[in-house]
N, C-alpha and C. Protein backbone atom coordinates (compact mmCIF):
# COMPACT_ATOMS: atom_id res chain seq x y z
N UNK A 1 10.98 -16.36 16.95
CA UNK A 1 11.96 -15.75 16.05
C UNK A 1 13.29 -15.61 16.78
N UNK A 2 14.34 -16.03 16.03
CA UNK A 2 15.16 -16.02 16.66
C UNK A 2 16.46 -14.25 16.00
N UNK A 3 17.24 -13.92 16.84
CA UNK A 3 18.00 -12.89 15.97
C UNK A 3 19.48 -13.11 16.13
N UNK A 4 20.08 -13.49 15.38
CA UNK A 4 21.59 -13.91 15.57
C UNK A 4 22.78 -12.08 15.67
N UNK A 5 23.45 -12.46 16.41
CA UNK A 5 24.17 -11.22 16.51
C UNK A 5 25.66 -11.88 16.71
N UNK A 6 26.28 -12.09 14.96
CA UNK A 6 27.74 -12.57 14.79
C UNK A 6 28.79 -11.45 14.66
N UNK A 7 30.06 -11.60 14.67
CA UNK A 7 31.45 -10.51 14.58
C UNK A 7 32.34 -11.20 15.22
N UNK A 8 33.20 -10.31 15.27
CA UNK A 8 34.56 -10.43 15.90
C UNK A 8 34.58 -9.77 17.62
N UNK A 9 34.97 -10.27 17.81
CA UNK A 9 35.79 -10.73 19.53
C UNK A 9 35.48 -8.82 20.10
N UNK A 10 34.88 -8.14 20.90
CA UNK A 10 34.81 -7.09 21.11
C UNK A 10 34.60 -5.83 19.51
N UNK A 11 33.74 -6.20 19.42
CA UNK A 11 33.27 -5.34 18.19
C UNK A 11 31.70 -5.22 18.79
N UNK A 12 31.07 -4.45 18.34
CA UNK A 12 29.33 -4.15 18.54
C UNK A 12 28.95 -4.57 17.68
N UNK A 13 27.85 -5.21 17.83
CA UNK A 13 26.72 -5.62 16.67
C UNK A 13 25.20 -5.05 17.00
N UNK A 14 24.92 -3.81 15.86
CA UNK A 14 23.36 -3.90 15.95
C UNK A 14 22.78 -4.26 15.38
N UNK A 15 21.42 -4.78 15.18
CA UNK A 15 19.95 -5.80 14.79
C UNK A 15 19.52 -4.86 14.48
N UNK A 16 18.44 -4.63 13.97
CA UNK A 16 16.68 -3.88 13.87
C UNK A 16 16.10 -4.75 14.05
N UNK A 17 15.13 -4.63 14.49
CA UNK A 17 13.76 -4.99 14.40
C UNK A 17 12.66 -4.42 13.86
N UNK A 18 12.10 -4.95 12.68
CA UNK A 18 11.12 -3.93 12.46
C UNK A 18 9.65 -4.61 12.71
N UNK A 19 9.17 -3.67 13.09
CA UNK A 19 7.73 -4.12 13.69
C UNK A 19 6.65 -3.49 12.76
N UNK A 20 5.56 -4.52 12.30
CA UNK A 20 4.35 -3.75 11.46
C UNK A 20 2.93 -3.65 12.07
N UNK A 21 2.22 -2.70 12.24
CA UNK A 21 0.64 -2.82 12.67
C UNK A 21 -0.06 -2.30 11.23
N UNK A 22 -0.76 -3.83 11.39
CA UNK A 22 -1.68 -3.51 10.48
C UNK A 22 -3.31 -3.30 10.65
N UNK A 23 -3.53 -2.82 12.33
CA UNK A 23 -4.57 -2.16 12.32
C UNK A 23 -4.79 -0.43 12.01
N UNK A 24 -6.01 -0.22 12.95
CA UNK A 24 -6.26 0.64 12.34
C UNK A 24 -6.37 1.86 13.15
N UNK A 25 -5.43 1.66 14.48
CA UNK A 25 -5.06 1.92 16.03
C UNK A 25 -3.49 2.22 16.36
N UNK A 26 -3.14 2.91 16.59
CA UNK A 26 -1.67 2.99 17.43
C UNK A 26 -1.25 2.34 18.18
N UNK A 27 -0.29 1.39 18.17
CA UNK A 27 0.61 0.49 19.25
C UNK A 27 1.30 1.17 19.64
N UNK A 28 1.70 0.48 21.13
CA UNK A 28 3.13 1.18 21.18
C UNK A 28 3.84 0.11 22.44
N UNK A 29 4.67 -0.19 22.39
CA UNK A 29 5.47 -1.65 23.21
C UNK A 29 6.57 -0.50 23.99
N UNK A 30 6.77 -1.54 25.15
CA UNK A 30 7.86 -1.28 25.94
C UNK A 30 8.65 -2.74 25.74
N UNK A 31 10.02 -2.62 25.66
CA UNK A 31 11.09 -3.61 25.47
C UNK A 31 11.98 -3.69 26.57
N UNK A 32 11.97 -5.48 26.74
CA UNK A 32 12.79 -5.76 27.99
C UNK A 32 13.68 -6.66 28.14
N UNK A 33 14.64 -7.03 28.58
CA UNK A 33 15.38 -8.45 27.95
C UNK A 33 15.68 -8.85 29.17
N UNK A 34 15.87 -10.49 29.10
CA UNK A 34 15.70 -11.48 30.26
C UNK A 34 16.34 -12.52 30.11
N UNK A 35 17.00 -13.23 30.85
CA UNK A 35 17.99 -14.36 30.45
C UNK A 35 19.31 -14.11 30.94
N UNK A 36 19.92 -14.95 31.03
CA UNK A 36 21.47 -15.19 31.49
C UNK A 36 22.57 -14.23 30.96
N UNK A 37 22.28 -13.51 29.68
CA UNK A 37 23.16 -12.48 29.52
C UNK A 37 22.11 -11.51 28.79
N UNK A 38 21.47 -11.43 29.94
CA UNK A 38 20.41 -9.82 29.25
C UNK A 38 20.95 -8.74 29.52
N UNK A 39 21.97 -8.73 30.58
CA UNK A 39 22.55 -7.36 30.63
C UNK A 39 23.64 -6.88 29.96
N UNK A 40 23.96 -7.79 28.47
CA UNK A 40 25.12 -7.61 28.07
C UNK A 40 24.47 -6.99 26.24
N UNK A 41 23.13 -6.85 26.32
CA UNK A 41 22.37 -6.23 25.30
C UNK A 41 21.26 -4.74 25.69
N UNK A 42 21.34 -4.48 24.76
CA UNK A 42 21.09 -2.97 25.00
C UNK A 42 19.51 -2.02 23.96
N UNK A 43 19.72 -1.56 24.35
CA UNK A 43 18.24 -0.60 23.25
C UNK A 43 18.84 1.17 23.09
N UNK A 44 19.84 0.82 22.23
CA UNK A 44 20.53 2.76 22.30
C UNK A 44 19.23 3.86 22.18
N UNK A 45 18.30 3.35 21.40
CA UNK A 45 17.26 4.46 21.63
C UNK A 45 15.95 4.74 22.07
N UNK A 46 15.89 3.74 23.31
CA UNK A 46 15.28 3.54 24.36
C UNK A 46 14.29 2.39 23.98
N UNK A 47 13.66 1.92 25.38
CA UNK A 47 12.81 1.08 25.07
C UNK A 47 11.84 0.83 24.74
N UNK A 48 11.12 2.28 24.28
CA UNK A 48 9.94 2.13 23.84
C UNK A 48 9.85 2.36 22.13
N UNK A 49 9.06 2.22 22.10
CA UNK A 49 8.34 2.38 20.07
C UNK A 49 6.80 2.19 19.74
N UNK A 50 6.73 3.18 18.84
CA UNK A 50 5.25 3.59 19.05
C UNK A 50 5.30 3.72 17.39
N UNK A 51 4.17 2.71 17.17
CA UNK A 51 3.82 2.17 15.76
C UNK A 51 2.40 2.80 15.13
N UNK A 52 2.35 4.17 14.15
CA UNK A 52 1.02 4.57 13.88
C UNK A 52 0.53 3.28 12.80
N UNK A 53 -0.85 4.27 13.02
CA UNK A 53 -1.57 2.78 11.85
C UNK A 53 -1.20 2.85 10.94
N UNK A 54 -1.23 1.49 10.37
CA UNK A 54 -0.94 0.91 9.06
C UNK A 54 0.33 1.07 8.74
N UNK A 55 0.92 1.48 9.50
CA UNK A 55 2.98 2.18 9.62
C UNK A 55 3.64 0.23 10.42
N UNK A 56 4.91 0.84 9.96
CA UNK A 56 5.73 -0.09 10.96
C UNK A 56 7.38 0.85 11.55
N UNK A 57 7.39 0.18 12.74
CA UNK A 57 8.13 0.71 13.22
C UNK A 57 9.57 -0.24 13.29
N UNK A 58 10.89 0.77 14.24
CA UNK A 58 11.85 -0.05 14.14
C UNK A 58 12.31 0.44 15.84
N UNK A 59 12.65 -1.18 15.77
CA UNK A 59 13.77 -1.07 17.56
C UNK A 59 14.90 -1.48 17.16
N UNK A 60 16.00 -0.40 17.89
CA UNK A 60 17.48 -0.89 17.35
C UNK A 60 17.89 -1.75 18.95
N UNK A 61 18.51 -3.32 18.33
CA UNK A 61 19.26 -3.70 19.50
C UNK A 61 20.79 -3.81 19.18
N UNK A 62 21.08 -3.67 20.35
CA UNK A 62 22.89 -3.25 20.32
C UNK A 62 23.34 -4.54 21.39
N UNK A 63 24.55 -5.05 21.09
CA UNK A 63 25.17 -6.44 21.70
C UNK A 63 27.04 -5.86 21.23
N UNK A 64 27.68 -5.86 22.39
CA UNK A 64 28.95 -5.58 22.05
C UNK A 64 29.35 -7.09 22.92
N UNK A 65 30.44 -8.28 22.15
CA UNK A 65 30.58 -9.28 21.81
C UNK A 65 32.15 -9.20 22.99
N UNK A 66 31.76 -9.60 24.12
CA UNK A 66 32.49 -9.38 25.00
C UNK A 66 33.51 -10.44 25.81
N UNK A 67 32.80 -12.14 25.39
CA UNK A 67 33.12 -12.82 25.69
C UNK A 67 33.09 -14.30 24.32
N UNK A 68 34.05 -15.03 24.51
CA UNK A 68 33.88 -16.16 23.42
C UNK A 68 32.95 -17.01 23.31
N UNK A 69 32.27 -17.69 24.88
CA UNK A 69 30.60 -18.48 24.78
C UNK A 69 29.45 -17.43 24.14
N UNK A 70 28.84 -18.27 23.73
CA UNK A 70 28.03 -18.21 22.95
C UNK A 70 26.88 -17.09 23.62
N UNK A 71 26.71 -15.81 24.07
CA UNK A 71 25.71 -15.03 24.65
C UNK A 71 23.91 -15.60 24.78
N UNK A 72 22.89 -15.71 25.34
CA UNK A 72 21.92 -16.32 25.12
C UNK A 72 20.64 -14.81 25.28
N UNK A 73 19.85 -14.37 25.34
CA UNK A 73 18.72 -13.66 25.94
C UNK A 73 17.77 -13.52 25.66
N UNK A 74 16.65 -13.16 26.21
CA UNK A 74 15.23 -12.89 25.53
C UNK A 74 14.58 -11.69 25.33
N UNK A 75 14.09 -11.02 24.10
CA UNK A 75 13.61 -9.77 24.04
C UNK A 75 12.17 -10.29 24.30
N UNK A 76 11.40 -9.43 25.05
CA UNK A 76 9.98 -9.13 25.62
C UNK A 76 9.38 -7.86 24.90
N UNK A 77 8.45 -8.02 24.10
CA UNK A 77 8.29 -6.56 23.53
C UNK A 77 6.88 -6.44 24.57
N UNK A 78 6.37 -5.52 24.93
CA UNK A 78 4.78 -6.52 26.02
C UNK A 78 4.25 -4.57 25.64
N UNK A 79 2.75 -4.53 24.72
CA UNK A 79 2.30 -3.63 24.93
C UNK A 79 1.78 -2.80 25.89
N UNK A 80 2.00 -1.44 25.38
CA UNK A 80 1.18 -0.12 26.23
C UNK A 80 -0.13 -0.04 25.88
N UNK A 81 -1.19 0.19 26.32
CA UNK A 81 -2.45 0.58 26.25
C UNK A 81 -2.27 2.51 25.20
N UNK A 82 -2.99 2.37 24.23
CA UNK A 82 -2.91 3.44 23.20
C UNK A 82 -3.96 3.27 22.70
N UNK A 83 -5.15 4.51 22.57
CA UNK A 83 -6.50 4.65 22.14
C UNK A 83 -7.48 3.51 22.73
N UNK A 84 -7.23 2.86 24.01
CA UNK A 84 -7.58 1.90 24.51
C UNK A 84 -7.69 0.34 23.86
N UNK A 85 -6.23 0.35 23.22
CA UNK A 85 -5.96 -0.94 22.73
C UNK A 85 -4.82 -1.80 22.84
N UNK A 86 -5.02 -3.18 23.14
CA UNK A 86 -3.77 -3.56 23.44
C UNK A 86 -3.27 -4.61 22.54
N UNK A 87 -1.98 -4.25 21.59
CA UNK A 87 -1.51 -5.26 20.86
C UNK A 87 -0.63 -6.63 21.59
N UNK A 88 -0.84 -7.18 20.86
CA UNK A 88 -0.11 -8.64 21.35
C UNK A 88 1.34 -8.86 21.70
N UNK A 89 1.79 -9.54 22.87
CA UNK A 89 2.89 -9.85 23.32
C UNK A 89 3.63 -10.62 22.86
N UNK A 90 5.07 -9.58 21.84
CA UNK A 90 6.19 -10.70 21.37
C UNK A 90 7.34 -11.19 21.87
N UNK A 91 8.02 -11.81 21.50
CA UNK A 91 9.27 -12.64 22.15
C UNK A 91 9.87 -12.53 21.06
N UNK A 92 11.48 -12.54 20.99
CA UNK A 92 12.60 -12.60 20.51
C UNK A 92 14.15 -13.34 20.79
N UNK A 93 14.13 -14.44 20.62
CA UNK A 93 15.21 -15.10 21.22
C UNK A 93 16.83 -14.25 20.35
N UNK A 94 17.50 -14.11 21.59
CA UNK A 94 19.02 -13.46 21.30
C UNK A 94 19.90 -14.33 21.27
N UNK A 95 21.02 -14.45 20.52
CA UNK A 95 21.98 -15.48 20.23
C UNK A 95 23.04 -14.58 19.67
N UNK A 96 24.44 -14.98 20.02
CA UNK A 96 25.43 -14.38 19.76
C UNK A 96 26.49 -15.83 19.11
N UNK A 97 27.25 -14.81 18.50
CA UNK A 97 28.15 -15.94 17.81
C UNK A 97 29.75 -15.66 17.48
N UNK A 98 31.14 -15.72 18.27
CA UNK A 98 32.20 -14.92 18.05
C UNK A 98 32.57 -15.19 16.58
N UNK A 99 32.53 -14.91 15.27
CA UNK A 99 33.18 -15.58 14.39
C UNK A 99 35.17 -15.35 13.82
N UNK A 100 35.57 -14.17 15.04
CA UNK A 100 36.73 -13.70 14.70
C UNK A 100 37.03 -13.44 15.58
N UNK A 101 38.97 -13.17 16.00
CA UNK A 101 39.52 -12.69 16.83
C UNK A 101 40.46 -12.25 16.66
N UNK A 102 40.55 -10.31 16.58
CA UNK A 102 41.54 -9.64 16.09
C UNK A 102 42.41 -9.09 17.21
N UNK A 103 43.70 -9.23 16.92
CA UNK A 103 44.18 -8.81 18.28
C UNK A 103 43.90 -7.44 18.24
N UNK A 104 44.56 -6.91 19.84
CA UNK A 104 44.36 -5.60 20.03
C UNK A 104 45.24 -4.73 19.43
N UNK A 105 46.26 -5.86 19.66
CA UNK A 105 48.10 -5.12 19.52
C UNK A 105 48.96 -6.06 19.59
N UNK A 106 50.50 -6.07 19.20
CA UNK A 106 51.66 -7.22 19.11
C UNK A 106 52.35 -6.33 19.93
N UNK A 107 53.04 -7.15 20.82
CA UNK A 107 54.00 -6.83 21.42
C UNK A 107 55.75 -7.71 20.93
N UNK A 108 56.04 -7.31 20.58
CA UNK A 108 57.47 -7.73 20.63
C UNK A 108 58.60 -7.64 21.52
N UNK A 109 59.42 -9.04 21.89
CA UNK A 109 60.40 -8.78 23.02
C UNK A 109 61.13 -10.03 22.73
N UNK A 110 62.07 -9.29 22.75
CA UNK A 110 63.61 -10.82 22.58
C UNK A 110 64.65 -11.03 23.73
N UNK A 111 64.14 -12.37 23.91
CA UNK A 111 64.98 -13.14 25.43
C UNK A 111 65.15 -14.36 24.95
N UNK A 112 66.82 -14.34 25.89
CA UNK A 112 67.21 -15.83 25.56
C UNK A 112 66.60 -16.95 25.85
N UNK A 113 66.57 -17.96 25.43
CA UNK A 113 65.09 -19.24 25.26
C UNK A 113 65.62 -20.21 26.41
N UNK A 114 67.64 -19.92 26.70
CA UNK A 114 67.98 -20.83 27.42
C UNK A 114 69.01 -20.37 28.00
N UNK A 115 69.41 -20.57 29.42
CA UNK A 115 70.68 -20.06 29.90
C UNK A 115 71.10 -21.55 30.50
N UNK A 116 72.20 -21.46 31.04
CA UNK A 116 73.04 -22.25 31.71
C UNK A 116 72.91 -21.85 32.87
């Protein structure tokens, strides 16, 4: 699965993720990200999430759009042991995309274009 995270030129973008268990057991994942710009994505409300049964849960990811190439990373969701069970290990490919660029500010200044 892939999760695209598009905007403008220094703006934040957050994702959800929502996650479902449809047993009959409590999950609960720790989240990790890996790749060439994993440190430029984030988890504002930490990395864990803990999914009761038959519930689904949500992980918020946060990406503030810092540069014009294209950002790349990988989310790792990799379970905790809960009621002595262990759910399955997901992956999440991260992709960023600048689609705008607002300035910050105009500066104005008038000089002659040519002297002698």
């Amino acid at each position: 699965n892939t999760i695209e995270f598009t905007g403008t030129l220094h703006t934040t973008v957050v994702k959800q993720v929502r996650l479902k268990n449809p047993s009959n057991n409590t999950l609960a994942y720790n989240a990790i990200f890996v790749g060439r710009d994993a440190a430029d994505f984030s988890l504002p409300k930490g990395s864990t999430v803990t999914i009761p049964p038959m519930k689904q849960g949500f992980l918020n990811v946060e990406f503030t759009i810092r540069f014009l190439h294209p950002a790349e990373a990988v989310l790792i969701l990799f379970s905790n042991k809960v009621d002595r069970v262990d759910g399955a290990t997901m992956t999440f490919s991260l992709k960023s995309e600048v689609k705008n660029i607002e300035p910050f500010g105009m500066i104005r200044y008038k000089s002659p274009c040519y002297e002698l």
